[in-house]
N, C-alpha and C. Protein backbone atom coordinates (compact mmCIF):
# COMPACT_ATOMS: atom_id res chain seq x y z
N UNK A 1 0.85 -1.18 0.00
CA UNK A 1 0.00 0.00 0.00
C UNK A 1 0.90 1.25 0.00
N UNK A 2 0.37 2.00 -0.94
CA UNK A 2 1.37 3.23 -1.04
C UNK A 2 1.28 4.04 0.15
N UNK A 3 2.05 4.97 0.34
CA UNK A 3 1.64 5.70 1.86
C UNK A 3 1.02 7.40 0.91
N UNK A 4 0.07 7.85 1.76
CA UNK A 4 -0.29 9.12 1.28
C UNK A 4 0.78 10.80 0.66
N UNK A 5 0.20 11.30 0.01
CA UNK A 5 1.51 12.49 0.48
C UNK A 5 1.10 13.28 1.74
N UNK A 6 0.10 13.36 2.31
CA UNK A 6 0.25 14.09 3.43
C UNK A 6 1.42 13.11 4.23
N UNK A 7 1.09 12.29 4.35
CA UNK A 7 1.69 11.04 5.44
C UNK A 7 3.19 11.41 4.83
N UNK A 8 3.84 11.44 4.05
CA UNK A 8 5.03 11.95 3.42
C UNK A 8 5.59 13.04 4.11
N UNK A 9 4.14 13.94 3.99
CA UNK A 9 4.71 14.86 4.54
C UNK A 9 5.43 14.90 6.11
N UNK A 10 4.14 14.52 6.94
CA UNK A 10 4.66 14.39 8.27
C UNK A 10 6.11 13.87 8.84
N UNK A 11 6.05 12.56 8.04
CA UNK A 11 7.12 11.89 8.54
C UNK A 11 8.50 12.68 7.71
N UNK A 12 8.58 13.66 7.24
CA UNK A 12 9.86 14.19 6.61
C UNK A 12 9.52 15.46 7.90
N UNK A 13 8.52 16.10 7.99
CA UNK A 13 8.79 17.35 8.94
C UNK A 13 9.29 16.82 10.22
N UNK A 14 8.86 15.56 10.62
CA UNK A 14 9.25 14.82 11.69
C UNK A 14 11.02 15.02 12.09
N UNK A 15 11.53 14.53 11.13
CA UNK A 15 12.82 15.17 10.91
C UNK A 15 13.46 16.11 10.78
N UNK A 16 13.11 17.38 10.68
CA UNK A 16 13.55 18.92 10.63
C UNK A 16 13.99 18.65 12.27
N UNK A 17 15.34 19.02 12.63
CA UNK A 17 15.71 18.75 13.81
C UNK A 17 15.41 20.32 14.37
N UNK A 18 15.09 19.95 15.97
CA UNK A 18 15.01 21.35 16.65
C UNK A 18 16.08 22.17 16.71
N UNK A 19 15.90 23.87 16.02
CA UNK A 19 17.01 24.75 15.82
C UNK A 19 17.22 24.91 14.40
N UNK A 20 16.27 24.05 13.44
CA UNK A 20 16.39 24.12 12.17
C UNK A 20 15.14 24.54 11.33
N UNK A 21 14.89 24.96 10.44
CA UNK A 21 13.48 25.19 9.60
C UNK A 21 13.83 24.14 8.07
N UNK A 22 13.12 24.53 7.72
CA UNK A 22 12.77 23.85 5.87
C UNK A 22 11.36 24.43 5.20
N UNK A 23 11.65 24.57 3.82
CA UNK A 23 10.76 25.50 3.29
C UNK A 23 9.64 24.28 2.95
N UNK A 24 8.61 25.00 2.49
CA UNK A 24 7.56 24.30 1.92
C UNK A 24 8.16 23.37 0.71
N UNK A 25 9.07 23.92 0.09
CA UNK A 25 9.06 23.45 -1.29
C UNK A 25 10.26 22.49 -0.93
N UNK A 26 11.01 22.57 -0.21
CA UNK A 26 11.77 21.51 -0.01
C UNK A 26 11.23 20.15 0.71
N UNK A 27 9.96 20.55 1.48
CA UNK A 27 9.67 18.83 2.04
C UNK A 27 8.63 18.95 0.92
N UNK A 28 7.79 19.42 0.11
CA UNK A 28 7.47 19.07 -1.10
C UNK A 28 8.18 17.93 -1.79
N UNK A 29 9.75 18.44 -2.30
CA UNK A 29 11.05 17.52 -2.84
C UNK A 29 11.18 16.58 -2.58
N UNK A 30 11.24 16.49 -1.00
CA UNK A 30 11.61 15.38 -0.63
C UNK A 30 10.61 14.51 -0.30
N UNK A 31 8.73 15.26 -0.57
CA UNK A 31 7.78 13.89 -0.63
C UNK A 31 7.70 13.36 -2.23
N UNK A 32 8.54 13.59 -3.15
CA UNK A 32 8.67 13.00 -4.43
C UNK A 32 7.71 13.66 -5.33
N UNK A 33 7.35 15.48 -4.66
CA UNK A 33 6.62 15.79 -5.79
C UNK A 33 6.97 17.54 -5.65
N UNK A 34 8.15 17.56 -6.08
CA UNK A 34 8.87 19.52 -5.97
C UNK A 34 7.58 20.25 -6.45
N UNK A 35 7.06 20.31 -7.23
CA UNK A 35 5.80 21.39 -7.54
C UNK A 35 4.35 21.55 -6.20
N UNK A 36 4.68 21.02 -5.39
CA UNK A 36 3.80 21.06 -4.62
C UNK A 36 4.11 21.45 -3.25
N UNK A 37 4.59 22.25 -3.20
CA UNK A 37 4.70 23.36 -1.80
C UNK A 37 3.04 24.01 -1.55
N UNK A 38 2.55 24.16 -1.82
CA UNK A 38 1.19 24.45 -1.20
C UNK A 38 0.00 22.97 -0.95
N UNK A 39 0.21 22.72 -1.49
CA UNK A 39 -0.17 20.71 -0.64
C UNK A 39 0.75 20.91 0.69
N UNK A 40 1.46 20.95 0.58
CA UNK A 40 2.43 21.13 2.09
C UNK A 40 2.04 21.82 3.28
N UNK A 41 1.25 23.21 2.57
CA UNK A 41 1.10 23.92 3.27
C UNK A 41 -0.66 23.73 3.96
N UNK A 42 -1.22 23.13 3.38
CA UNK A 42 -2.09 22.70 3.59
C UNK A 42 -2.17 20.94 4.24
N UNK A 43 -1.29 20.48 4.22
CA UNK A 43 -1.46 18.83 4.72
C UNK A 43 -1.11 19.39 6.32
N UNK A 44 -0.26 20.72 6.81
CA UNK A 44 0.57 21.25 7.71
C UNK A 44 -0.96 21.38 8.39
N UNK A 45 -1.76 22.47 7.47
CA UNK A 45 -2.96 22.70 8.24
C UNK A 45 -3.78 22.14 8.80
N UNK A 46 -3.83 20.63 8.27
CA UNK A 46 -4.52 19.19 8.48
C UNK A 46 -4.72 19.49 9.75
N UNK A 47 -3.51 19.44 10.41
CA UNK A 47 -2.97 18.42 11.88
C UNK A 47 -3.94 18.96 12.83
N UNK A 48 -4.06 18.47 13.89
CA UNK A 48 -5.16 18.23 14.77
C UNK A 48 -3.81 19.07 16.27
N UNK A 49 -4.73 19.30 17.32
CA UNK A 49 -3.75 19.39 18.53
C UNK A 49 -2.68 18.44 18.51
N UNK A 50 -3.59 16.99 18.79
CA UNK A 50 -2.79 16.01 18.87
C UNK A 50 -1.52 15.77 18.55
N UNK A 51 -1.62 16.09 17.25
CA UNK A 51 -0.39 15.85 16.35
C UNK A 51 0.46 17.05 16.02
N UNK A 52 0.57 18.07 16.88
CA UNK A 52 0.97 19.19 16.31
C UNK A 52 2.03 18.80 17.93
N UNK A 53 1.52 18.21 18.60
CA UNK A 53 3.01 17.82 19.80
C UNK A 53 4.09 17.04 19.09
N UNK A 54 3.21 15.91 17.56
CA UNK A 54 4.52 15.31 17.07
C UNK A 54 5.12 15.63 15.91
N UNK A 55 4.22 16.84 15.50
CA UNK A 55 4.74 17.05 13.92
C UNK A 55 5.34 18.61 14.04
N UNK A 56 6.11 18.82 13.86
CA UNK A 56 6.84 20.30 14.07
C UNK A 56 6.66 21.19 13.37
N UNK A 57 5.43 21.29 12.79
CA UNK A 57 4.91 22.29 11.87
C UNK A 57 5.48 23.62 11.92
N UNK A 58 6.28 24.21 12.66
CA UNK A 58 6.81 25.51 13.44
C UNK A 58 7.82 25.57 12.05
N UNK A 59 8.19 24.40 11.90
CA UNK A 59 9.92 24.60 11.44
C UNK A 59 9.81 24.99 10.24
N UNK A 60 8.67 24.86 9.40
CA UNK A 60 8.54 24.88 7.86
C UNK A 60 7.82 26.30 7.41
N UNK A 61 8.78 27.08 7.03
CA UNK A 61 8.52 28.41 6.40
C UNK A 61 8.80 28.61 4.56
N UNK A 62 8.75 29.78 4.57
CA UNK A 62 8.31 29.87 3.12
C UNK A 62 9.84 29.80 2.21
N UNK A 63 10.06 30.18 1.32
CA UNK A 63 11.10 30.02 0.30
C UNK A 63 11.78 31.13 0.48
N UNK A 64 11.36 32.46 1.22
CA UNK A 64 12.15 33.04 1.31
C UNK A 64 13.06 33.11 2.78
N UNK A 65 12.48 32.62 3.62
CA UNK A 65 12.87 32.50 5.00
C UNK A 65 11.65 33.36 6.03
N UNK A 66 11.00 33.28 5.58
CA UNK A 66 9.32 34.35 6.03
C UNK A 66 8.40 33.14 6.85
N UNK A 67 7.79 33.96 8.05
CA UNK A 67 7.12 33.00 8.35
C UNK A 67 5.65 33.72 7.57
N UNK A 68 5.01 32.68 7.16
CA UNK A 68 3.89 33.42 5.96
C UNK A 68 2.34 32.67 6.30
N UNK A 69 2.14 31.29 7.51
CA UNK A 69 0.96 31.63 7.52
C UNK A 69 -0.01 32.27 7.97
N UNK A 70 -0.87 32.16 7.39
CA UNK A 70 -2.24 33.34 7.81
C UNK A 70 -3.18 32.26 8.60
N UNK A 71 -2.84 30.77 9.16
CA UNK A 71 -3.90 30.15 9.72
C UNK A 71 -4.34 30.40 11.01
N UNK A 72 -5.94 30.48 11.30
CA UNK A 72 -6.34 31.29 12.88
C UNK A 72 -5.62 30.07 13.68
N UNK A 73 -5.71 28.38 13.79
CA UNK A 73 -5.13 27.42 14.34
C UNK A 73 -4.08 27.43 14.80
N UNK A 74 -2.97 27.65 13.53
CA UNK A 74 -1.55 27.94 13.94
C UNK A 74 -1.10 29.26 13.05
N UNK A 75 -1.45 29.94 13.76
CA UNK A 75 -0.82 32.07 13.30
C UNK A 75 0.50 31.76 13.96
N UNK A 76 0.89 33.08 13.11
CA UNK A 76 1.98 33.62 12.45
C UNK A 76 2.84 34.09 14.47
N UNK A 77 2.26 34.63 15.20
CA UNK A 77 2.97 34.75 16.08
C UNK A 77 3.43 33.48 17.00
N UNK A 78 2.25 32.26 17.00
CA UNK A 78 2.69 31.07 17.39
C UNK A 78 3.81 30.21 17.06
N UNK A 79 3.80 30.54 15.70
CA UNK A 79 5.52 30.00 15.18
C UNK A 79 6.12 30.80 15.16
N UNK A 80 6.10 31.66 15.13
CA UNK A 80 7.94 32.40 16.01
C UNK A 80 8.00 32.46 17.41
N UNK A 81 6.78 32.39 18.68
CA UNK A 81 7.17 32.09 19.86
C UNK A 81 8.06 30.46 19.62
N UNK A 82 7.00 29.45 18.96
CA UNK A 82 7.83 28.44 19.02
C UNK A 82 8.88 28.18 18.34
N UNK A 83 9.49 29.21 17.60
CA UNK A 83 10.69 29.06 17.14
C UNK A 83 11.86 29.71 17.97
N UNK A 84 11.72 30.88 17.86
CA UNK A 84 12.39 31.49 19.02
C UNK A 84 12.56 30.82 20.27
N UNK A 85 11.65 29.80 20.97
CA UNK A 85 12.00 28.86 22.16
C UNK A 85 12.89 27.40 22.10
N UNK A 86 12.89 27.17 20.73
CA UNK A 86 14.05 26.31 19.56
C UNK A 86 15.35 26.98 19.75
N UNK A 87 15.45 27.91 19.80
CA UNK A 87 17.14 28.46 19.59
C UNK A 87 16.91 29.28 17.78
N UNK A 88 15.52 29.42 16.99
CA UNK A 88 15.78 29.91 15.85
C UNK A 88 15.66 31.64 16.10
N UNK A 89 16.52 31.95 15.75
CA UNK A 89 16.47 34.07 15.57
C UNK A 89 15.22 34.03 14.51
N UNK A 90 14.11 35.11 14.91
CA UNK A 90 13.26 35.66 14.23
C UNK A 90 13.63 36.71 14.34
N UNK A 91 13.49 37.57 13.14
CA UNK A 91 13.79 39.02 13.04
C UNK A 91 12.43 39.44 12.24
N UNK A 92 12.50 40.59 12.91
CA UNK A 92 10.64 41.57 12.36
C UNK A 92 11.42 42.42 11.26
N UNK A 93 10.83 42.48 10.26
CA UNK A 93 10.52 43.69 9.05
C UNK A 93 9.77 43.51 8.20
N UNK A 94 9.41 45.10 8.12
CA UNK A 94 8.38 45.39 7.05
C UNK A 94 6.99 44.11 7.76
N UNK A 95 6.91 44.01 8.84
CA UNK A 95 5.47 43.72 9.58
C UNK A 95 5.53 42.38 9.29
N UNK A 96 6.72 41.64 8.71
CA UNK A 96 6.61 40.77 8.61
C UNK A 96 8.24 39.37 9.86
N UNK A 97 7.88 38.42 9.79
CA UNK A 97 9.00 37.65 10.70
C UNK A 97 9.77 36.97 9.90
N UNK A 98 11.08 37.00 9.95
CA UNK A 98 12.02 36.46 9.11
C UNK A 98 13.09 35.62 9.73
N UNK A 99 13.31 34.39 8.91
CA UNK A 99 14.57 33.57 9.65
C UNK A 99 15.57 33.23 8.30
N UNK A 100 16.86 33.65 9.73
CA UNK A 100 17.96 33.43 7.93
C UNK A 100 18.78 32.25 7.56
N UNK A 101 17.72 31.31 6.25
CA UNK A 101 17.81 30.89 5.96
C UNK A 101 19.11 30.02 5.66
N UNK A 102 20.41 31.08 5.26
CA UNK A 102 21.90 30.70 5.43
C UNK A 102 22.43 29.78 6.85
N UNK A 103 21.65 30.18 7.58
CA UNK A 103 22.00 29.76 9.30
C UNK A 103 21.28 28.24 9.98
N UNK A 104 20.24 28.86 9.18
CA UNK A 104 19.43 27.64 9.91
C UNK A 104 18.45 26.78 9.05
N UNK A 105 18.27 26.65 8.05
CA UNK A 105 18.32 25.56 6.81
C UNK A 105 18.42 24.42 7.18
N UNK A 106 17.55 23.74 7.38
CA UNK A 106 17.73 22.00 7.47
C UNK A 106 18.49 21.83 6.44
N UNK A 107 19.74 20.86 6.70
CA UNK A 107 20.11 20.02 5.07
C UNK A 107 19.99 18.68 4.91
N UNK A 108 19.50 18.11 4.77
CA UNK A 108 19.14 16.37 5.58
C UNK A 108 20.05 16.10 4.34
């Protein structure tokens, strides 16, 4: 039985080690389908409480190093408290939260 791509997904964010991020489009890549960074971003939205203790949804920001979602569940200030309590630097501009990518880049 094939496994789903959400299920892809999880178990690759599972791995983003704490202190590290990864963009949408890279665990896209690495669920065997690069054009699909917004499936990502939405399988992310799936998760339930439950699973948001095992899936690190925090770590996965956008392509530019932005934290960019707009979800009421998990907003935009919830992942940078929980990043910032990781050891990741968020920096504010232009109203928006930024992590630099050069630094803290998962590279699996």
């Amino acid at each position: 039985m094939s496994q789903s791509f959400f299920d892809k997904v999880y178990q690759i964010v599972k791995r983003v080690p704490k202190g590290k991020v990864a963009t949408y489009g890279q665990i896209a890549a690495l669920a065997g389908s690069p054009r699909s960074a917004r499936m990502v971003g939405w399988a992310l939205h799936q998760i339930n409480d439950r699973q948001a203790k095992e899936i690190p949804w925090q770590r996965i920001i956008n392509r530019e190093g932005r934290i960019s979602t707009t979800c009421l569940d998990h907003p935009p200030d919830l992942q940078k408290f929980l990043l910032v309590n990781e050891g990741v630097e968020v920096k504010d501009r232009e109203g928006n939260s930024w992590i630099d990518l050069e630094k803290f880049l998962w590279k699996p």
